[in-house]
PDB file of N, CA and C in Angstrom:
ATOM      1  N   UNK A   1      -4.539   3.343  13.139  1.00  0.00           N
ATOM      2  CA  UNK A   1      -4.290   3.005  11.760  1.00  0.00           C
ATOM      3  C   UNK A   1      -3.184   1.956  11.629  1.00  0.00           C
ATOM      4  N   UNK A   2      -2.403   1.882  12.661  1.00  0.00           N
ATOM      5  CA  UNK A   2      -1.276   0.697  12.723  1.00  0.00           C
ATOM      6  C   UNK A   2      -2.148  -0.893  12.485  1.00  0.00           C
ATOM      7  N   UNK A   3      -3.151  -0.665  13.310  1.00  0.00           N
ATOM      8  CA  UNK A   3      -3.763  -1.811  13.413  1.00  0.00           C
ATOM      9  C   UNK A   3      -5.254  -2.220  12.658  1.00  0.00           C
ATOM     10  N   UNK A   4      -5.033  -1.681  11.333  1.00  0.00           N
ATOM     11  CA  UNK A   4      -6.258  -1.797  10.488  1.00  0.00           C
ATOM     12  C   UNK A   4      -6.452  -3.106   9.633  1.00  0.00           C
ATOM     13  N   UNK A   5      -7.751  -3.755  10.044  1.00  0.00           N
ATOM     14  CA  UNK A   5      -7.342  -5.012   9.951  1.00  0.00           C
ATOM     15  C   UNK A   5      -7.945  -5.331   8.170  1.00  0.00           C
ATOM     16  N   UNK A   6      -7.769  -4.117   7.531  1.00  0.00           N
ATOM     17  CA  UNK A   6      -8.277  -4.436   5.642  1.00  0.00           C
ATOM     18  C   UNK A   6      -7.105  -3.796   4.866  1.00  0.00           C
ATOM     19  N   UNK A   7      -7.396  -4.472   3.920  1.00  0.00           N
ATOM     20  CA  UNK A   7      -6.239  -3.904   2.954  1.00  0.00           C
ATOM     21  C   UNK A   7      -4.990  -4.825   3.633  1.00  0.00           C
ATOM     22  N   UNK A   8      -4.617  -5.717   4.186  1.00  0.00           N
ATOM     23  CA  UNK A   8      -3.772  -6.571   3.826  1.00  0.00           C
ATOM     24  C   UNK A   8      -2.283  -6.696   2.525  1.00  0.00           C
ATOM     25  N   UNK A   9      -3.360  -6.519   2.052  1.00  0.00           N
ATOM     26  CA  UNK A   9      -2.286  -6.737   0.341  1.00  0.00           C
ATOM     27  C   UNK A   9      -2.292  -5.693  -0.520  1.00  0.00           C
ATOM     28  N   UNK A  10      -2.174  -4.780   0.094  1.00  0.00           N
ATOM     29  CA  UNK A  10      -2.173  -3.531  -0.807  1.00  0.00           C
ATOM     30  C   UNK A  10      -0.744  -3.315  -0.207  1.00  0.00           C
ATOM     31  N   UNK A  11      -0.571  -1.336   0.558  1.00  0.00           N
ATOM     32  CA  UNK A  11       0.305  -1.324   0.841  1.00  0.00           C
ATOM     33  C   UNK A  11       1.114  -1.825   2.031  1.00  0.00           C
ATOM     34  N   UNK A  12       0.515  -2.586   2.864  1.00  0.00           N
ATOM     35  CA  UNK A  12       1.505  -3.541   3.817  1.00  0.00           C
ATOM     36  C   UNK A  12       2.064  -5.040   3.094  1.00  0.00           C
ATOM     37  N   UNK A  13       1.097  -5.333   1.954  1.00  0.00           N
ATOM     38  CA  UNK A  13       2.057  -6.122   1.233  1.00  0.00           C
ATOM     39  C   UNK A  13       3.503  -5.735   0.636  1.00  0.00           C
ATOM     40  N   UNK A  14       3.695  -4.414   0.626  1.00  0.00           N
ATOM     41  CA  UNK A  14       4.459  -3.896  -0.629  1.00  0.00           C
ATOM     42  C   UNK A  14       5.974  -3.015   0.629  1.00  0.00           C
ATOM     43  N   UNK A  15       5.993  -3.883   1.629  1.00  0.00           N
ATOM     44  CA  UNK A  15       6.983  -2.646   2.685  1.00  0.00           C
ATOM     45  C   UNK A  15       8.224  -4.099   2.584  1.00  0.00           C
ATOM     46  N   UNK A  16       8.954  -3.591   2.900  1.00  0.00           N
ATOM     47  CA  UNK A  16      10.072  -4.990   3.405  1.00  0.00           C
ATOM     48  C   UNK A  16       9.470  -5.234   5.536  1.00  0.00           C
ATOM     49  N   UNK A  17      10.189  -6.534   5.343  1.00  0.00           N
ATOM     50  CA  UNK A  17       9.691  -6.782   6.667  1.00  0.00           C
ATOM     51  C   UNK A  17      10.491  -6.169   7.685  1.00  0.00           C
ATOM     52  N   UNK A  18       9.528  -6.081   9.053  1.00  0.00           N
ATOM     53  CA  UNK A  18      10.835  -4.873   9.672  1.00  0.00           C
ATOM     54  C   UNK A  18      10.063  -3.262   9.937  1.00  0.00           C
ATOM     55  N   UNK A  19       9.253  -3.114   8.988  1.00  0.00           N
ATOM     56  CA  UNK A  19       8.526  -1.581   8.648  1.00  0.00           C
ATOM     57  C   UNK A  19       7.362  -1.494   9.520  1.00  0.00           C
ATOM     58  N   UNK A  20       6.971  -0.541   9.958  1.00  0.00           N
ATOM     59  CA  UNK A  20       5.402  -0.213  10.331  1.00  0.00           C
ATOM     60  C   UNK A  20       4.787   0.376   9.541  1.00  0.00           C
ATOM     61  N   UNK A  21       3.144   0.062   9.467  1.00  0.00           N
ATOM     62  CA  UNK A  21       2.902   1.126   8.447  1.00  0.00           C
ATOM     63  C   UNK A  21       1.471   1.586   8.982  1.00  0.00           C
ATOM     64  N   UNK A  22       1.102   2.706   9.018  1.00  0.00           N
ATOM     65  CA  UNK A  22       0.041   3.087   9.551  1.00  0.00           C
ATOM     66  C   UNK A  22      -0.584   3.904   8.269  1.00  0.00           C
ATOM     67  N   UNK A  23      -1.887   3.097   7.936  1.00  0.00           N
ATOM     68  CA  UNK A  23      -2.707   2.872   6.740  1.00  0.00           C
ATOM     69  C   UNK A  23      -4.512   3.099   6.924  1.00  0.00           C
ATOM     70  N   UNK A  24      -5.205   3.440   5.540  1.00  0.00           N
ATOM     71  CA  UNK A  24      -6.212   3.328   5.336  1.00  0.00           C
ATOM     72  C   UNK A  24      -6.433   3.208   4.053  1.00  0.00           C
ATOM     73  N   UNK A  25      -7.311   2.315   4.261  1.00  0.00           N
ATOM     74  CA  UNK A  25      -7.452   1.470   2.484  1.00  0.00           C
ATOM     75  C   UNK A  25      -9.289   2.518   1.902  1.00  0.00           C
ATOM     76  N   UNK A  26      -9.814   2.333   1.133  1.00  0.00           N
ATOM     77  CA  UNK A  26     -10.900   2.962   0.395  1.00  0.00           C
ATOM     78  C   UNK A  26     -10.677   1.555  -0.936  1.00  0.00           C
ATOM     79  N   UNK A  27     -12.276   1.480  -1.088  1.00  0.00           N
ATOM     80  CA  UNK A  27     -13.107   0.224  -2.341  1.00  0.00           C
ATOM     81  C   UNK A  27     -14.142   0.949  -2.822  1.00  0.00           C
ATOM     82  N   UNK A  28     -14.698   0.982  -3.917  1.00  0.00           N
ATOM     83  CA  UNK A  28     -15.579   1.567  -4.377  1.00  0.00           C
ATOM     84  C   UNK A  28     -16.391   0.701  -5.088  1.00  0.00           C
ATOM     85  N   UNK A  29     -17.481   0.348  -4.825  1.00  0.00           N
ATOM     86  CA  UNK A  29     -18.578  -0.423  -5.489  1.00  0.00           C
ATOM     87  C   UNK A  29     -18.170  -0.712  -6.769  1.00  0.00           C
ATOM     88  N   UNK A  30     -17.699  -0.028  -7.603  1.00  0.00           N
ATOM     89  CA  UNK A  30     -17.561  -0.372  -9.173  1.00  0.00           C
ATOM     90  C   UNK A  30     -16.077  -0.442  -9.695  1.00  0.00           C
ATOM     91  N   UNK A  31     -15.632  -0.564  -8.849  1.00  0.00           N
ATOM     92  CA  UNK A  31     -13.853  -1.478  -9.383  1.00  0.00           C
ATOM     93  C   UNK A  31     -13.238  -0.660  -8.538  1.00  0.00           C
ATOM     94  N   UNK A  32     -12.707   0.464  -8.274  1.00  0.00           N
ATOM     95  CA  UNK A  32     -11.276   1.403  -7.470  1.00  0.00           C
ATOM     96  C   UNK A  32     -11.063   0.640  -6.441  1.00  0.00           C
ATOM     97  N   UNK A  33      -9.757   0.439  -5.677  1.00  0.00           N
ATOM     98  CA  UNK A  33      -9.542   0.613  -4.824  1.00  0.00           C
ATOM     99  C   UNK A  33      -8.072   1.464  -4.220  1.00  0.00           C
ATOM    100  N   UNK A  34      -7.979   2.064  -3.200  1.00  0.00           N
ATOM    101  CA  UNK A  34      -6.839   2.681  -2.700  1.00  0.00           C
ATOM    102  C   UNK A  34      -6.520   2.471  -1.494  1.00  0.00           C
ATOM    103  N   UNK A  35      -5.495   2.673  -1.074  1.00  0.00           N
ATOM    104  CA  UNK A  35      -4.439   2.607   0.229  1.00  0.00           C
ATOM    105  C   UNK A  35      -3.280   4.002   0.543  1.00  0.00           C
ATOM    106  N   UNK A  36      -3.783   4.390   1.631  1.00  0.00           N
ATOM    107  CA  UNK A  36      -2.834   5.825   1.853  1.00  0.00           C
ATOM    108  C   UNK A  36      -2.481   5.662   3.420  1.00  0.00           C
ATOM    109  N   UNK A  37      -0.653   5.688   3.503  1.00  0.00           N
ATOM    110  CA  UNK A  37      -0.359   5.156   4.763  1.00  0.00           C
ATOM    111  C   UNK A  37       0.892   5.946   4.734  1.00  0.00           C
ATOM    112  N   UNK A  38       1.380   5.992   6.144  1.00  0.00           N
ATOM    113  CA  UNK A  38       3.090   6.392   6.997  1.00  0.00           C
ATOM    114  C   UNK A  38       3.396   5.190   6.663  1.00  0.00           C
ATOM    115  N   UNK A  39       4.687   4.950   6.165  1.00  0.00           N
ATOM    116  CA  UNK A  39       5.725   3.565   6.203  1.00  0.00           C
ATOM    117  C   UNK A  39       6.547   4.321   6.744  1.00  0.00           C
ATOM    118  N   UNK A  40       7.169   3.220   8.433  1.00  0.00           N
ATOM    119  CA  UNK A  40       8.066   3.524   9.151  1.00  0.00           C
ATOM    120  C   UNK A  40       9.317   3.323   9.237  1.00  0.00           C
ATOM    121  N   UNK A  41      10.060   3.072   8.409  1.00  0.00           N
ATOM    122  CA  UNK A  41      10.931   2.402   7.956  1.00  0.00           C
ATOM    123  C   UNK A  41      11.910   2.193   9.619  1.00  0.00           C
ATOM    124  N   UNK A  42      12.750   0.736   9.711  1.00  0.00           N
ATOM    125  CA  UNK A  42      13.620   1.051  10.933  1.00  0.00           C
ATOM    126  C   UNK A  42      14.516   1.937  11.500  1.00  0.00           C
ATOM    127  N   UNK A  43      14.777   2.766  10.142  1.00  0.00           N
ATOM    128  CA  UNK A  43      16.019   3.774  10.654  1.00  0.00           C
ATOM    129  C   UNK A  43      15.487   4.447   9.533  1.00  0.00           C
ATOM    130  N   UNK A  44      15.498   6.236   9.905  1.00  0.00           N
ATOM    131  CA  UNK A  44      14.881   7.161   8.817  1.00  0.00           C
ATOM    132  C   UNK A  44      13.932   7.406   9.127  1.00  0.00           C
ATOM    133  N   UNK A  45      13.468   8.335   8.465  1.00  0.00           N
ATOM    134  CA  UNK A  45      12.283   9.639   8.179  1.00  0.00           C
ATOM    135  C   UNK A  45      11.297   8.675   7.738  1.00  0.00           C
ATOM    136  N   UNK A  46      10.170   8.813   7.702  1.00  0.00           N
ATOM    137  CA  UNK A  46       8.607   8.207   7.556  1.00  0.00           C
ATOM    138  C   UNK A  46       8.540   8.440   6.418  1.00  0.00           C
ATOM    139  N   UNK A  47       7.240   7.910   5.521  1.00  0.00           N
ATOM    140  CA  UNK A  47       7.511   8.225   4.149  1.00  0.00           C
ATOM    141  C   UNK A  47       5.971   7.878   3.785  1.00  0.00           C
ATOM    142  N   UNK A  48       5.806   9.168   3.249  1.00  0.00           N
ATOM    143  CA  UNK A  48       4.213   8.870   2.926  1.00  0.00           C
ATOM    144  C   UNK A  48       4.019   8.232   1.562  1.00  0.00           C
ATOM    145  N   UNK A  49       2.505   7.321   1.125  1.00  0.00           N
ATOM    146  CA  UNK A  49       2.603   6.785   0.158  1.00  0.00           C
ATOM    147  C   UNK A  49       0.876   6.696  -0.289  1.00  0.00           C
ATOM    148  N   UNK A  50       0.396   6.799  -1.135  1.00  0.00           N
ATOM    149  CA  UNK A  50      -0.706   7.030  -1.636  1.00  0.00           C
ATOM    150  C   UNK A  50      -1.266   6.134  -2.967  1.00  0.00           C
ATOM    151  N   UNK A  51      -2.277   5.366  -3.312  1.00  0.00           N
ATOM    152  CA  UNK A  51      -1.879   4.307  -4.219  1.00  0.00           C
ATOM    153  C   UNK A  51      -3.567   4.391  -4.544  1.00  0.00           C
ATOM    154  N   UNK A  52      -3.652   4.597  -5.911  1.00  0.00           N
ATOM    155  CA  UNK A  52      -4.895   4.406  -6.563  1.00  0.00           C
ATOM    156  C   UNK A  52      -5.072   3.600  -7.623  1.00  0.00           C
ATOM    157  N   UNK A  53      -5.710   2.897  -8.440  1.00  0.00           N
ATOM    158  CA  UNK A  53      -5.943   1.939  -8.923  1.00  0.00           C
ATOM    159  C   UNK A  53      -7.788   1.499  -9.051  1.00  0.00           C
ATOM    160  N   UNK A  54      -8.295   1.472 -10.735  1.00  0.00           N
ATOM    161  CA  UNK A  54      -8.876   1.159 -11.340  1.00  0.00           C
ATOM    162  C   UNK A  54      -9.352   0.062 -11.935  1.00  0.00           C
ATOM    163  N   UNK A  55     -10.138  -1.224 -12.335  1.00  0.00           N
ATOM    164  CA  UNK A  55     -10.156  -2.151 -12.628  1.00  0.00           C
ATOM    165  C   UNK A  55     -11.703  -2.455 -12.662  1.00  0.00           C
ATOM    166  N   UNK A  56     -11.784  -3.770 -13.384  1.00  0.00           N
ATOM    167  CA  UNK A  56     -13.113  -4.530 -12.886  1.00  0.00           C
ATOM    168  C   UNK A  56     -13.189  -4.353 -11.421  1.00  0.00           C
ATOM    169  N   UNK A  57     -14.687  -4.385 -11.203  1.00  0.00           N
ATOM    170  CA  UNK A  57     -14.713  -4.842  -9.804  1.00  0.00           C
ATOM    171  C   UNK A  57     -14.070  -6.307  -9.220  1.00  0.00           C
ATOM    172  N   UNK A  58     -14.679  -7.411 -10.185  1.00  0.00           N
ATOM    173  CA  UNK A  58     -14.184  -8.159  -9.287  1.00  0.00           C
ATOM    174  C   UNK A  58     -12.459  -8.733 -10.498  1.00  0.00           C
ATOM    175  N   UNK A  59     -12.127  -8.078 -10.359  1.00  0.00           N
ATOM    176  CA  UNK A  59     -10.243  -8.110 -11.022  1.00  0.00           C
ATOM    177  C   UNK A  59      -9.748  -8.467  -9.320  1.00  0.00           C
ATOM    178  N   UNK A  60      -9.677  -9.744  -9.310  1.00  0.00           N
ATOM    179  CA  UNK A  60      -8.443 -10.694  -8.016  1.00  0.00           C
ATOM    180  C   UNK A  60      -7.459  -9.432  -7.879  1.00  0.00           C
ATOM    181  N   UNK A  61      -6.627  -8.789  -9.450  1.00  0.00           N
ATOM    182  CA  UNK A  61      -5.486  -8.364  -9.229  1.00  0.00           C
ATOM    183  C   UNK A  61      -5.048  -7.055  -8.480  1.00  0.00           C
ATOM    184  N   UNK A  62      -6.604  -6.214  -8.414  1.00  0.00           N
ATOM    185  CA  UNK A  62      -6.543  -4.667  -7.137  1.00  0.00           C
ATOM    186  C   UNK A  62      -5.745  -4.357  -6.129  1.00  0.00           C
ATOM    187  N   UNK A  63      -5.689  -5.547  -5.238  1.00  0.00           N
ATOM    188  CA  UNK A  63      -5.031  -5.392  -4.317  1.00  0.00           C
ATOM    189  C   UNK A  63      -3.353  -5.369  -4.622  1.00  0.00           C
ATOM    190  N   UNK A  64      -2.780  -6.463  -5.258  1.00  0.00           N
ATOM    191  CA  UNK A  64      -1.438  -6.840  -5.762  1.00  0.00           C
ATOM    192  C   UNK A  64      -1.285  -5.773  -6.438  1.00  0.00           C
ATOM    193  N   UNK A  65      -1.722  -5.148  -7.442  1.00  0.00           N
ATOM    194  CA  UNK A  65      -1.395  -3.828  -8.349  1.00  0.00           C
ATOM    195  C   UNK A  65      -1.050  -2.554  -7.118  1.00  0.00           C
ATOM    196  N   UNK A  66      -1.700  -2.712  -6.213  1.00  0.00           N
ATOM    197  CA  UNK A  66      -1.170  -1.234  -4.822  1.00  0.00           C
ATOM    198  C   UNK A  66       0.082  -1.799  -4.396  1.00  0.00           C
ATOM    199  N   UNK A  67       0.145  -3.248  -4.116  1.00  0.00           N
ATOM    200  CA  UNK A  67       1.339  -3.843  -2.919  1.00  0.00           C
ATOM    201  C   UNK A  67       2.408  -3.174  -4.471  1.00  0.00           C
ATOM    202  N   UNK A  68       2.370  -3.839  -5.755  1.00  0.00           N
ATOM    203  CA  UNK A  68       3.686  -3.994  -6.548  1.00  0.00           C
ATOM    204  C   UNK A  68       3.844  -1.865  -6.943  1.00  0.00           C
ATOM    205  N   UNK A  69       2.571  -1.053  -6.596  1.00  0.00           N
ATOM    206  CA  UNK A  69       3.038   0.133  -7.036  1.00  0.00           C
ATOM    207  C   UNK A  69       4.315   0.754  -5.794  1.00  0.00           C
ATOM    208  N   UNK A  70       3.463  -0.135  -4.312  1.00  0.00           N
ATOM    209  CA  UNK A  70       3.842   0.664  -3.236  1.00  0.00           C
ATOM    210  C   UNK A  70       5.836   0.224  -3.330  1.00  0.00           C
ATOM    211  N   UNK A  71       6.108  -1.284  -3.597  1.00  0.00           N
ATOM    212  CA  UNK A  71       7.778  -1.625  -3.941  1.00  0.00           C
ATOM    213  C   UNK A  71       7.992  -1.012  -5.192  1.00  0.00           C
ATOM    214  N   UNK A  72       7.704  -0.093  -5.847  1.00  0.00           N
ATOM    215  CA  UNK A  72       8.351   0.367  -6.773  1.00  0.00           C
ATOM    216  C   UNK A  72       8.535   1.829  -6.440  1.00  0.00           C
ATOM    217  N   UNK A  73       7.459   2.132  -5.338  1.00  0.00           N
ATOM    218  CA  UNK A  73       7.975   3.750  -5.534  1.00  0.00           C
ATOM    219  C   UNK A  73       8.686   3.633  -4.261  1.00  0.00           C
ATOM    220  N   UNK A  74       8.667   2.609  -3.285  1.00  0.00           N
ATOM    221  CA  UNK A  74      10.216   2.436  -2.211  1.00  0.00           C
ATOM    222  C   UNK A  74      11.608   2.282  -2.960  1.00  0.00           C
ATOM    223  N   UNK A  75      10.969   1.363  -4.284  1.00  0.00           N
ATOM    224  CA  UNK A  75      12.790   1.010  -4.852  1.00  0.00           C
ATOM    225  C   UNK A  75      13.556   2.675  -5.615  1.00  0.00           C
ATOM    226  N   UNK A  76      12.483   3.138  -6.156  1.00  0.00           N
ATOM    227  CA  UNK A  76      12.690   4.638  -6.745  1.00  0.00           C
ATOM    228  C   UNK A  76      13.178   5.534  -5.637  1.00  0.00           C
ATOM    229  N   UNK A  77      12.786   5.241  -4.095  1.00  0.00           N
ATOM    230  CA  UNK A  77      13.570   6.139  -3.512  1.00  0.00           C
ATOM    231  C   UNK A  77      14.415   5.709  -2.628  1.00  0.00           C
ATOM    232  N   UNK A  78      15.642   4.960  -2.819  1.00  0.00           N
ATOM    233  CA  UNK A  78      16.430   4.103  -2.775  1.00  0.00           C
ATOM    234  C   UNK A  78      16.124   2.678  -1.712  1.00  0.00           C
ATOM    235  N   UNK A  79      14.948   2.516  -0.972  1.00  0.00           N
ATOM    236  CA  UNK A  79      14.522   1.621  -0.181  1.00  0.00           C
ATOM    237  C   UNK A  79      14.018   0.166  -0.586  1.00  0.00           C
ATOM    238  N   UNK A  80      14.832  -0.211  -2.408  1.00  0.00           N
ATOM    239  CA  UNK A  80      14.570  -1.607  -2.477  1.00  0.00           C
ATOM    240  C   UNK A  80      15.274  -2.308  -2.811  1.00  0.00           C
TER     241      UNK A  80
END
């Protein structure tokens, strides 16, 4: 899962650089998509993260809406 080569811009967009993140993304024919991954942070406890999201299918913005949920719930737990 370290090395999953989809979902790009979901939650490995959304880590600071430096992090590992071991991920699996899910798309659904009619707009959803999600991303559920370990972020490894360099120093510290692992931190699980789970990201769902609704839209047109073809809405460009799916992916960017997971990366900007995944930096907000790092900055909420003091990691931004």
């Amino acid at each position: 899962m370290f090395d999953s080569p989809t979902g790009m811009g979901r939650i490995k967009a959304g880590v600071p650089t430096g992090w590992r993140v071991a991920h699996k993304t899910g798309t659904g024919g009619y707009g959803p998509v999600n991303d559920i991954g370990v972020l490894y942070p360099p120093t510290g406890a692992p931190i699980v993260v789970t990201a769902y999201y609704h839209a047109a299918r073809d809405d460009d913005a799916n992916e960017a809406v997971i990366a900007e949920a995944t930096r907000m719930a790092l900055k909420a737990l003091g990691h931004g």
